[in-house]
N, C-alpha and C. Protein backbone atom coordinates (compact mmCIF):
# COMPACT_ATOMS: atom_id res chain seq x y z
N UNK A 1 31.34 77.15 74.11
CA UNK A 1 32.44 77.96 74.48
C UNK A 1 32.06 78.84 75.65
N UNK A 2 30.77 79.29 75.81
CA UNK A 2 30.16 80.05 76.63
C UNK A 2 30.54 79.05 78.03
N UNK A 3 30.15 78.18 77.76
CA UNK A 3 30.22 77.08 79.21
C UNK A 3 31.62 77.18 79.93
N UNK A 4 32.42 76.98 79.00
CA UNK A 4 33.70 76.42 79.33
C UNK A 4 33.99 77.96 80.14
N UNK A 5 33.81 78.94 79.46
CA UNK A 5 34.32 80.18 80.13
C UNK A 5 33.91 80.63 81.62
N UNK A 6 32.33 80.00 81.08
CA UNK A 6 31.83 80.12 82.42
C UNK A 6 32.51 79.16 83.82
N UNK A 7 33.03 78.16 83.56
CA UNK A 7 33.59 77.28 84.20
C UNK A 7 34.91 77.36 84.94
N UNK A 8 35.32 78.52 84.19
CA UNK A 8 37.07 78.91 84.32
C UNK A 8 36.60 80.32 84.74
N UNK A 9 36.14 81.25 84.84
CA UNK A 9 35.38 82.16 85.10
C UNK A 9 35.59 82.75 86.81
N UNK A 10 35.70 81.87 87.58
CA UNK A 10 35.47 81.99 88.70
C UNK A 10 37.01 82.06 89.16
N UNK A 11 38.35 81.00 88.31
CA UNK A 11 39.13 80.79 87.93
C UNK A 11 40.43 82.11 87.75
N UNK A 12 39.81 82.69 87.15
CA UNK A 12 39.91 83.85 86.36
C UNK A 12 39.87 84.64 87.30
N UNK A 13 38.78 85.03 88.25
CA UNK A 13 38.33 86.29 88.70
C UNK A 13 39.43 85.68 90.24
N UNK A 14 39.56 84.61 90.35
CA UNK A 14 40.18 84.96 91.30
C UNK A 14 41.62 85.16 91.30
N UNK A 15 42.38 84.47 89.96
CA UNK A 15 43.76 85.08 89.62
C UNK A 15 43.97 86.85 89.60
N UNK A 16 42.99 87.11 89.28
CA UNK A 16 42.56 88.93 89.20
C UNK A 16 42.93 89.50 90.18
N UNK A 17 41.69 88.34 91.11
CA UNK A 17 41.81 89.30 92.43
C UNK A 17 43.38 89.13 93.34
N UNK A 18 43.62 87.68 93.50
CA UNK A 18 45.50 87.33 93.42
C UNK A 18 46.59 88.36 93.38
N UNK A 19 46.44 88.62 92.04
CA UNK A 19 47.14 89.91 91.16
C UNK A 19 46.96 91.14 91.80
N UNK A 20 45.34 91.48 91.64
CA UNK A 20 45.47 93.10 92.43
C UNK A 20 45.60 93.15 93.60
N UNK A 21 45.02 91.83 94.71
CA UNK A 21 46.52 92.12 96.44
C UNK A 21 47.70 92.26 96.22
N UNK A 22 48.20 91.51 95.24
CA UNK A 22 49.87 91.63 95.22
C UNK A 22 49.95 92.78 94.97
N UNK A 23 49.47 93.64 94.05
CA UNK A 23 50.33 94.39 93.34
C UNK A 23 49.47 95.53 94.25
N UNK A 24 48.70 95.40 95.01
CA UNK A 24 48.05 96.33 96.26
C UNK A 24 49.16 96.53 97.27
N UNK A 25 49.63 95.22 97.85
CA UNK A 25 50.45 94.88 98.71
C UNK A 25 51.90 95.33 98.07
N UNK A 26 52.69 94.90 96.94
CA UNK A 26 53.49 95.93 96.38
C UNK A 26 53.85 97.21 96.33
N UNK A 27 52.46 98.03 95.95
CA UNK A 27 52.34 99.43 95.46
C UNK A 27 51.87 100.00 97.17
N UNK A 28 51.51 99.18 98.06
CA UNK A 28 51.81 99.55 100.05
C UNK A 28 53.13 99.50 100.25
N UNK A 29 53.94 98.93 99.87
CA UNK A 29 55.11 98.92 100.38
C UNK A 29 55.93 99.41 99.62
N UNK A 30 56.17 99.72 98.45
CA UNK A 30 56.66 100.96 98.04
C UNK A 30 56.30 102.22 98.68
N UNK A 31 55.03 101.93 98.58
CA UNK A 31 54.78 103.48 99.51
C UNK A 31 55.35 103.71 100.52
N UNK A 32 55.08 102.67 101.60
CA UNK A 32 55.55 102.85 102.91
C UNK A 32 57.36 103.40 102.73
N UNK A 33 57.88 102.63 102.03
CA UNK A 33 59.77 102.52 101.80
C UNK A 33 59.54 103.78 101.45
N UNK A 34 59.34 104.50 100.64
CA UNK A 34 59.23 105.60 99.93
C UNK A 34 59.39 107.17 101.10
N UNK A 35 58.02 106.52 101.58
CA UNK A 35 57.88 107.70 102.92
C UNK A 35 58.84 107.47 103.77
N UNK A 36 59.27 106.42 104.52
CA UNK A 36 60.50 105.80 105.40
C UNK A 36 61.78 106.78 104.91
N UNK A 37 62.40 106.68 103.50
CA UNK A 37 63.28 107.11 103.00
C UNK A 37 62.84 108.41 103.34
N UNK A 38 62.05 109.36 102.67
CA UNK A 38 61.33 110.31 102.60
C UNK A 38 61.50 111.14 104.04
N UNK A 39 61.19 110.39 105.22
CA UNK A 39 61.46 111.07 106.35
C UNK A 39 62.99 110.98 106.68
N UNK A 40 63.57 110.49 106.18
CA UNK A 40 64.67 109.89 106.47
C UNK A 40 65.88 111.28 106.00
N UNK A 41 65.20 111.59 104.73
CA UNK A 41 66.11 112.85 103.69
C UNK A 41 65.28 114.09 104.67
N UNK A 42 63.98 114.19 104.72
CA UNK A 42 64.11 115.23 105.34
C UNK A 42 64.87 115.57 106.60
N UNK A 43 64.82 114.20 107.75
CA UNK A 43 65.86 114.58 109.25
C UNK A 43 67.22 115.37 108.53
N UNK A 44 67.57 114.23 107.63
CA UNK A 44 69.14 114.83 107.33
C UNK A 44 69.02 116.39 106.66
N UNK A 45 68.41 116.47 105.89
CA UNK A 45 67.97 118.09 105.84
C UNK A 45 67.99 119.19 106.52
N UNK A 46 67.25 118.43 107.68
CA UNK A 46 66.83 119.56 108.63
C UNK A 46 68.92 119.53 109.63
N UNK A 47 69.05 118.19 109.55
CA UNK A 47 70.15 118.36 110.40
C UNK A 47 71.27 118.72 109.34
N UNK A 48 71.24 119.12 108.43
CA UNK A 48 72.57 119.94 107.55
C UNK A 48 72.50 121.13 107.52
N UNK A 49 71.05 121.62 107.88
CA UNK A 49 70.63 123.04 107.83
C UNK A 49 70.98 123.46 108.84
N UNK A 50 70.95 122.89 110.69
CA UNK A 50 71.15 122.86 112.01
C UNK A 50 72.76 123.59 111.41
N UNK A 51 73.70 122.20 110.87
CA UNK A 51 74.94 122.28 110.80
C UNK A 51 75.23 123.95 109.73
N UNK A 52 74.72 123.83 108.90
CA UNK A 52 75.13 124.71 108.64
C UNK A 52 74.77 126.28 109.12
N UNK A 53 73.31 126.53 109.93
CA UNK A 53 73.11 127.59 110.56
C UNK A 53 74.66 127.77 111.91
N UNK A 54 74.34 126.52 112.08
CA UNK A 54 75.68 126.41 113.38
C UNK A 54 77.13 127.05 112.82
N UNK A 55 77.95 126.57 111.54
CA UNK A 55 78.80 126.81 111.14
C UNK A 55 79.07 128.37 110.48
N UNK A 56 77.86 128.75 110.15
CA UNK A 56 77.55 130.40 109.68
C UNK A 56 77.69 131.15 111.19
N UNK A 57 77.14 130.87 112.43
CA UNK A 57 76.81 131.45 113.01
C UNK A 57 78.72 131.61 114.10
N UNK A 58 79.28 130.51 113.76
CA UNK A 58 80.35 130.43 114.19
C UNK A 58 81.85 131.56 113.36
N UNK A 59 81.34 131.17 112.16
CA UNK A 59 81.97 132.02 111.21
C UNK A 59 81.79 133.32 111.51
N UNK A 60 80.67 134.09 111.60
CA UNK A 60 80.22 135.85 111.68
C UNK A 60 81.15 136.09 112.78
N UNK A 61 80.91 134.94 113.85
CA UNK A 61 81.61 135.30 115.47
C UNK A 61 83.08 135.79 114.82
N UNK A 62 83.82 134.50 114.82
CA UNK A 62 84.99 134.37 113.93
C UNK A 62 85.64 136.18 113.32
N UNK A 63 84.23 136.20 112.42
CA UNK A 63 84.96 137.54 111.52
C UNK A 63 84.57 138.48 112.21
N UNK A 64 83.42 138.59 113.31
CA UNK A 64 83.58 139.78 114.13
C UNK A 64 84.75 140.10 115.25
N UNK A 65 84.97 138.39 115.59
CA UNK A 65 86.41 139.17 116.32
C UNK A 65 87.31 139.67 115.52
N UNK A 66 87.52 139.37 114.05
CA UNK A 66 88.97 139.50 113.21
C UNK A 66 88.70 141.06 113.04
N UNK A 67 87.52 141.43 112.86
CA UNK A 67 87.05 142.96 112.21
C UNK A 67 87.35 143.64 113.77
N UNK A 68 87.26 143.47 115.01
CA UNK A 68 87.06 143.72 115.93
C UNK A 68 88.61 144.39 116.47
N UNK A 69 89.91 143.02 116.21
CA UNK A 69 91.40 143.49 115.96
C UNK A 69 91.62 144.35 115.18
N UNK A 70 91.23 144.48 113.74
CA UNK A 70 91.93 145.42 112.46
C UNK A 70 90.99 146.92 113.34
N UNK A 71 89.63 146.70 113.68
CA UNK A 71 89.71 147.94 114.02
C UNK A 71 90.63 148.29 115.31
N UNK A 72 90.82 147.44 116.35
CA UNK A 72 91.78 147.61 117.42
C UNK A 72 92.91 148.79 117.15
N UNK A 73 93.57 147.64 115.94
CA UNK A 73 95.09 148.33 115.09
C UNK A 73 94.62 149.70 114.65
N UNK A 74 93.80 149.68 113.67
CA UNK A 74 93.72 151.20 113.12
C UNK A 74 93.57 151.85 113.99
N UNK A 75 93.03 151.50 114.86
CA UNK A 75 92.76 153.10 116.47
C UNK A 75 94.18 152.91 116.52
N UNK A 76 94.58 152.01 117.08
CA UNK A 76 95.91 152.32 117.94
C UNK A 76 97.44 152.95 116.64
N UNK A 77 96.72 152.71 115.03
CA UNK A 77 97.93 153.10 114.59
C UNK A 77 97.49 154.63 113.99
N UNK A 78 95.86 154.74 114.10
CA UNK A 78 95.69 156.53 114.33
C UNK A 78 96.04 157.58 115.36
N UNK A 79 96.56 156.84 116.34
CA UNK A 79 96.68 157.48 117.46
C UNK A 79 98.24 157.27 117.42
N UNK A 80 98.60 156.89 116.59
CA UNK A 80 100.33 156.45 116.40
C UNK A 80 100.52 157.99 115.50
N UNK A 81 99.84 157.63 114.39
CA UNK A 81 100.00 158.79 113.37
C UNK A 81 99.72 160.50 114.07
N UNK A 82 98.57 160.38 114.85
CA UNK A 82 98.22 161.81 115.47
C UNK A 82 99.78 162.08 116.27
N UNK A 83 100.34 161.17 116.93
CA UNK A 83 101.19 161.30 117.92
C UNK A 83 102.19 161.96 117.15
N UNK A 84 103.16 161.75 115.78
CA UNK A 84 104.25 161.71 115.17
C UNK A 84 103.41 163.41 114.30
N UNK A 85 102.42 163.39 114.48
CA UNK A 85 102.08 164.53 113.48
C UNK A 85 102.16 165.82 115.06
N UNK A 86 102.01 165.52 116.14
CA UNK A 86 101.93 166.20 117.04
C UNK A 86 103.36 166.45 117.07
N UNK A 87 104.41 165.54 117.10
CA UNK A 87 105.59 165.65 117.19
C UNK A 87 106.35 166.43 116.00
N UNK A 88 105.83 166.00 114.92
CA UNK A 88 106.48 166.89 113.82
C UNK A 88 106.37 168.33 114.13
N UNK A 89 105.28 169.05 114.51
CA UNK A 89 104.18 170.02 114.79
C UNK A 89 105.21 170.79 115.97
N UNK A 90 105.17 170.29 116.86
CA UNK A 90 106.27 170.74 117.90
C UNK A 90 108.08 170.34 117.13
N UNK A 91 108.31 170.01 116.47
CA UNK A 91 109.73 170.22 116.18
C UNK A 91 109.79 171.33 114.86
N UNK A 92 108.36 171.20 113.93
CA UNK A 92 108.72 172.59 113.22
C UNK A 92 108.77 174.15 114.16
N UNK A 93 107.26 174.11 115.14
CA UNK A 93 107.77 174.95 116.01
C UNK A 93 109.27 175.21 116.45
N UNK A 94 109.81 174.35 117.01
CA UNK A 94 111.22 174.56 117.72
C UNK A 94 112.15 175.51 116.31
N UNK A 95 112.27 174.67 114.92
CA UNK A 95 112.92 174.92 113.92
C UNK A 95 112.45 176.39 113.52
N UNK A 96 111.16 176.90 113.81
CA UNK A 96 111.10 178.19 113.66
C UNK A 96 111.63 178.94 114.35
N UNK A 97 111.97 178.68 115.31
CA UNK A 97 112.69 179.31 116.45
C UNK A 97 113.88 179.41 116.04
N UNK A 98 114.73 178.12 115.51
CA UNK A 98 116.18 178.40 115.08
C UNK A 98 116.08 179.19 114.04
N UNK A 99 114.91 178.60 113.11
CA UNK A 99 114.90 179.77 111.65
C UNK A 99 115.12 181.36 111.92
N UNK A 100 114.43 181.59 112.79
CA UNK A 100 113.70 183.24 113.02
C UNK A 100 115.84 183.17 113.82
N UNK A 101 116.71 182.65 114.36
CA UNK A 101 117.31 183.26 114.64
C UNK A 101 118.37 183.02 113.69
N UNK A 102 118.72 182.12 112.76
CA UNK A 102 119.48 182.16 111.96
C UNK A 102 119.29 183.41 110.98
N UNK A 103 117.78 183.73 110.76
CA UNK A 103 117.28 184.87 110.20
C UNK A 103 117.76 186.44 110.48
N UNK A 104 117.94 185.98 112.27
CA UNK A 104 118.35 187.39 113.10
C UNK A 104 119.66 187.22 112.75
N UNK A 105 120.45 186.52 112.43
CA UNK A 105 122.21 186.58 112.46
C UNK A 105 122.37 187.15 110.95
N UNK A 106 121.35 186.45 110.09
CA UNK A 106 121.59 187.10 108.42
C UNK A 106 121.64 188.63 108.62
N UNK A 107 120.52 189.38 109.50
CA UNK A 107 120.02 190.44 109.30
C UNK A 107 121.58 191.55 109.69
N UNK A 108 121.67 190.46 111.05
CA UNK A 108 123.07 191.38 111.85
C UNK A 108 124.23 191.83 111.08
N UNK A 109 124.49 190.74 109.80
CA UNK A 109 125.80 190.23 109.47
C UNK A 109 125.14 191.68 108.16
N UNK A 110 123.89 191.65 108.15
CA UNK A 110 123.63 192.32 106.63
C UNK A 110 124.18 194.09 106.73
N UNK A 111 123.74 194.43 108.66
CA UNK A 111 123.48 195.37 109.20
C UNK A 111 125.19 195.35 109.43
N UNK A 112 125.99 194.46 109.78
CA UNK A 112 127.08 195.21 110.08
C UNK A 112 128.25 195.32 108.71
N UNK A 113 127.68 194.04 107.57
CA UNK A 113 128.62 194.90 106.34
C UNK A 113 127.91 196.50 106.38
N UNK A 114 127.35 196.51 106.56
CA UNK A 114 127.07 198.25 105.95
C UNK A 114 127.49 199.50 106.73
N UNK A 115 128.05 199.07 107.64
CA UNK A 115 129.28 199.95 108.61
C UNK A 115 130.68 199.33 108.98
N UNK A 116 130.69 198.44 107.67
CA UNK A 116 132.24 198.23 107.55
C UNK A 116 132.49 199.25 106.66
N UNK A 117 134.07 199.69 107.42
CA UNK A 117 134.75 200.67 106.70
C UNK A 117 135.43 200.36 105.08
N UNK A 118 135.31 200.97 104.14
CA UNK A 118 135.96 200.48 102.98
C UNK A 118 137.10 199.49 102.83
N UNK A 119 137.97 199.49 103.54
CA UNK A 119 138.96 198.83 103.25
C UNK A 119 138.48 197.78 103.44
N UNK A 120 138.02 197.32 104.50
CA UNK A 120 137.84 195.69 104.39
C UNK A 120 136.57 195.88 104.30
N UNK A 121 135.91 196.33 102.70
CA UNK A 121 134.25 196.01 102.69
C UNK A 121 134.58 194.59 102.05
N UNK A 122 135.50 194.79 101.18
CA UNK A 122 135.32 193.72 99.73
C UNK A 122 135.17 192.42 100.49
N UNK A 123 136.49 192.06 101.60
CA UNK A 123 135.97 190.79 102.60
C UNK A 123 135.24 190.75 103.30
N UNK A 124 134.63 191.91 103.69
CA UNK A 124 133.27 191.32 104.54
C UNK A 124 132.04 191.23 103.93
N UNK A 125 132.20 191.85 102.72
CA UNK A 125 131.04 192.07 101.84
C UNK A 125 130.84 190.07 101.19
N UNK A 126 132.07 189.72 101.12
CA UNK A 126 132.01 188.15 100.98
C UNK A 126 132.12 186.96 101.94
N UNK A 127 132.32 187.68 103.54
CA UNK A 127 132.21 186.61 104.21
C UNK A 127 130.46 186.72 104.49
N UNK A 128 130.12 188.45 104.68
CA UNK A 128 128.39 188.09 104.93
C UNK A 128 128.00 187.59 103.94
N UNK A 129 128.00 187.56 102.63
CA UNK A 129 127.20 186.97 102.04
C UNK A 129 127.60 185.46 102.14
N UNK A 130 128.83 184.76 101.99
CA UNK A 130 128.97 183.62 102.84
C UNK A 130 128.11 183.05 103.84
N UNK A 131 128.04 184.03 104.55
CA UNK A 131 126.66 183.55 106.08
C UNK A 131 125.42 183.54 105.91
N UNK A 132 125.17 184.58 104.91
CA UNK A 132 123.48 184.12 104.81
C UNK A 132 123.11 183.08 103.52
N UNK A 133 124.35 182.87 102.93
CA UNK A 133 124.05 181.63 102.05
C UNK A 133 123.96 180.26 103.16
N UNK A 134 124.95 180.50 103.51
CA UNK A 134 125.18 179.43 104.84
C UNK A 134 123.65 178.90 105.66
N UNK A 135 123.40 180.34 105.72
CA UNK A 135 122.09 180.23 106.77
C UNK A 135 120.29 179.43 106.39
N UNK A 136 120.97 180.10 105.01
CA UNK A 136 119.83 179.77 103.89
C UNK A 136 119.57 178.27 103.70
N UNK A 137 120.74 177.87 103.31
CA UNK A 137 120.99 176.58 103.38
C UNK A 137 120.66 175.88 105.06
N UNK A 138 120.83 176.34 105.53
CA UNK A 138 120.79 175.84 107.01
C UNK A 138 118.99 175.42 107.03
N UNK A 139 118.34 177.04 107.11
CA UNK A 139 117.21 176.68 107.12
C UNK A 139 116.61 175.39 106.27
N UNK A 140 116.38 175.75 104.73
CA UNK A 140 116.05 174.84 104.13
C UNK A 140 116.16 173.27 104.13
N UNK A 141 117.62 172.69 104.87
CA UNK A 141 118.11 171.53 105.03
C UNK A 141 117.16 171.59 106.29
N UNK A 142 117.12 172.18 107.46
CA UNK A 142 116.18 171.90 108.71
C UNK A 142 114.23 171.79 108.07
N UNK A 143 114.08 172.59 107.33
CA UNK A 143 112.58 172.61 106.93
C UNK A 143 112.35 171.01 106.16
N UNK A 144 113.49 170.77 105.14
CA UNK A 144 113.40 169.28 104.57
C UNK A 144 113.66 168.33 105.33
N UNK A 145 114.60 168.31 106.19
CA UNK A 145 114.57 167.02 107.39
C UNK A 145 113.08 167.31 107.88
N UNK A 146 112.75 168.33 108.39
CA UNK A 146 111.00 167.80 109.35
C UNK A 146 110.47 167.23 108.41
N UNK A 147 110.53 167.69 107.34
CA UNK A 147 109.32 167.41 105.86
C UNK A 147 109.63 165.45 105.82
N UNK A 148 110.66 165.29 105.80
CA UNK A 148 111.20 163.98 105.63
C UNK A 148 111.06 163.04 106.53
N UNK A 149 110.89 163.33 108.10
CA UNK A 149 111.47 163.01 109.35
C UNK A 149 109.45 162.72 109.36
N UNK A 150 108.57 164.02 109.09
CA UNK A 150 107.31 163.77 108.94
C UNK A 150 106.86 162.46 108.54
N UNK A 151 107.07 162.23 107.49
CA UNK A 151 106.91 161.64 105.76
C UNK A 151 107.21 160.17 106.39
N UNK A 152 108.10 160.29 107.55
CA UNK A 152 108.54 158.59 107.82
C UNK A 152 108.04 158.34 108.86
N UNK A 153 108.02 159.41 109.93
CA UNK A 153 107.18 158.68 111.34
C UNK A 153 105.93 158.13 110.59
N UNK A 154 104.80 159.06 109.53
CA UNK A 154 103.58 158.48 109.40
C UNK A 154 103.51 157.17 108.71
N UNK A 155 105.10 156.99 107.96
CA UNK A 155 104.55 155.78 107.14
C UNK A 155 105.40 154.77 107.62
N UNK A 156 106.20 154.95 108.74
CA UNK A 156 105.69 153.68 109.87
C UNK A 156 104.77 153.69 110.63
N UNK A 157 104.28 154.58 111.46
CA UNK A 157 102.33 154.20 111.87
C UNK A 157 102.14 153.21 111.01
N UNK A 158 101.78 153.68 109.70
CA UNK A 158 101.08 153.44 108.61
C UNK A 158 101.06 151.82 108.79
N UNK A 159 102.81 151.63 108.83
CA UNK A 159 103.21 150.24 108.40
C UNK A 159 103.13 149.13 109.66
N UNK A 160 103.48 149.73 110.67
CA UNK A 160 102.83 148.85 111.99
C UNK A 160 101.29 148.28 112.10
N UNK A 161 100.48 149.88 111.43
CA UNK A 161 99.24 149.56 111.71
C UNK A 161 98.54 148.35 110.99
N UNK A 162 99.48 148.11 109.50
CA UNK A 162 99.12 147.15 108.35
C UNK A 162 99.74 145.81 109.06
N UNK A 163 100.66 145.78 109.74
CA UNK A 163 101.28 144.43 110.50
C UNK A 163 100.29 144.26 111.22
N UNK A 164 99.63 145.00 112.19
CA UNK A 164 98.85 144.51 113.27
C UNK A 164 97.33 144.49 112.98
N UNK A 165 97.05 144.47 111.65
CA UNK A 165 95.94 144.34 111.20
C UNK A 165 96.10 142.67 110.24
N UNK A 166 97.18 142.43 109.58
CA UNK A 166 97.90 141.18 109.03
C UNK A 166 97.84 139.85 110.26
N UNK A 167 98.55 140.96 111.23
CA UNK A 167 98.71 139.48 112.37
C UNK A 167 97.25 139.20 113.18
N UNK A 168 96.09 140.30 113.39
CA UNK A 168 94.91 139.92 113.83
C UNK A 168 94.39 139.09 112.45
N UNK A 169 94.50 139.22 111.55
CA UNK A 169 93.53 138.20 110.52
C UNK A 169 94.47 136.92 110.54
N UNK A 170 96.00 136.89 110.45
CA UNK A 170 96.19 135.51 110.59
C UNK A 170 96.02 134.76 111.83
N UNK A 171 96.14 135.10 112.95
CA UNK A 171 96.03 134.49 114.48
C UNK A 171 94.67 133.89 114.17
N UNK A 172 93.50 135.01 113.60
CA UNK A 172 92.30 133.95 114.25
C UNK A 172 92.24 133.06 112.88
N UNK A 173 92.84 132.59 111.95
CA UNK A 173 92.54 131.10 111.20
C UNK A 173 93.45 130.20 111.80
């Protein structure tokens, strides 16, 4: 039995050796495919990373111009609001002016019932007080229109400034 093995032996060692080129030559070319692929995922890697540094870097632009408009608007609708508060500011002035003289006519009307002669106090005693109710009312209706007239110039600023901050974010998509 020794013989025979010995005989086939040579047989043997070279099916072996057969086997381990192939599977040398196999386990090379897997390798090689492997690395091939291998460089292959990294290019695309590197070029999705390109794309996406590119697409980030396009985007910031993007939202710095959009941030760039809304601040545009808010200046221009603070300088809307300063304007209408300047304006209110100068029309309460003016209204003090009418106040202080509607004030002077109460005083007159107060000053001349009190040198009306008796007979006609009782009607003048009710038309002045008539006038400075009148007046009273006068003022107060002028102090609530500014208050009101205020109240709306700012909250259209307000509301322009929110349009033109709306229309810079939709224009740039």
């Amino acid at each position: 039995m020794s013989a025979l093995l010995l005989r086939f032996l040579p047989y043997i060692a070279a099916v072996v050796l057969v086997a381990g080129a192939l599977f040398g030559a196999y386990h090379h070319g897997v390798t090689v495919t492997d690395g091939k692929w291998q460089s292959e995922w990294n290019a695309r890697d590197a070029r999705d990373e390109a794309a996406k540094a590119d697409y980030e870097a396009s985007e910031r632009e993007n939202e710095q111009a959009r941030q760039q408009s809304i601040n545009k608007a808010i200046q221009d609708g603070q300088q809307i609001i300063d304007q209408a508060t300047a304006d209110a500011d100068a029309a309460r002035a003016s209204a003090d002016g009418l106040r202080g003289a509607v004030d002077d006519l109460a005083s007159r009307l107060a000053y001349s019932e009190a040198s009306v002669n008796s007979c006609t106090s009782a009607s003048g005693k009710a038309a002045t007080r008539a006038a400075m109710v009148l007046a009273d009312v006068l003022k107060r209706a002028d102090q609530r229109a500014g208050d009101l007239a205020s109240v709306a110039d700012q909250a259209r600023a307000r509301g322009v400034t929110c349009e033109r901050s709306y229309d810079a974010l939709s224009s740039g998509n």
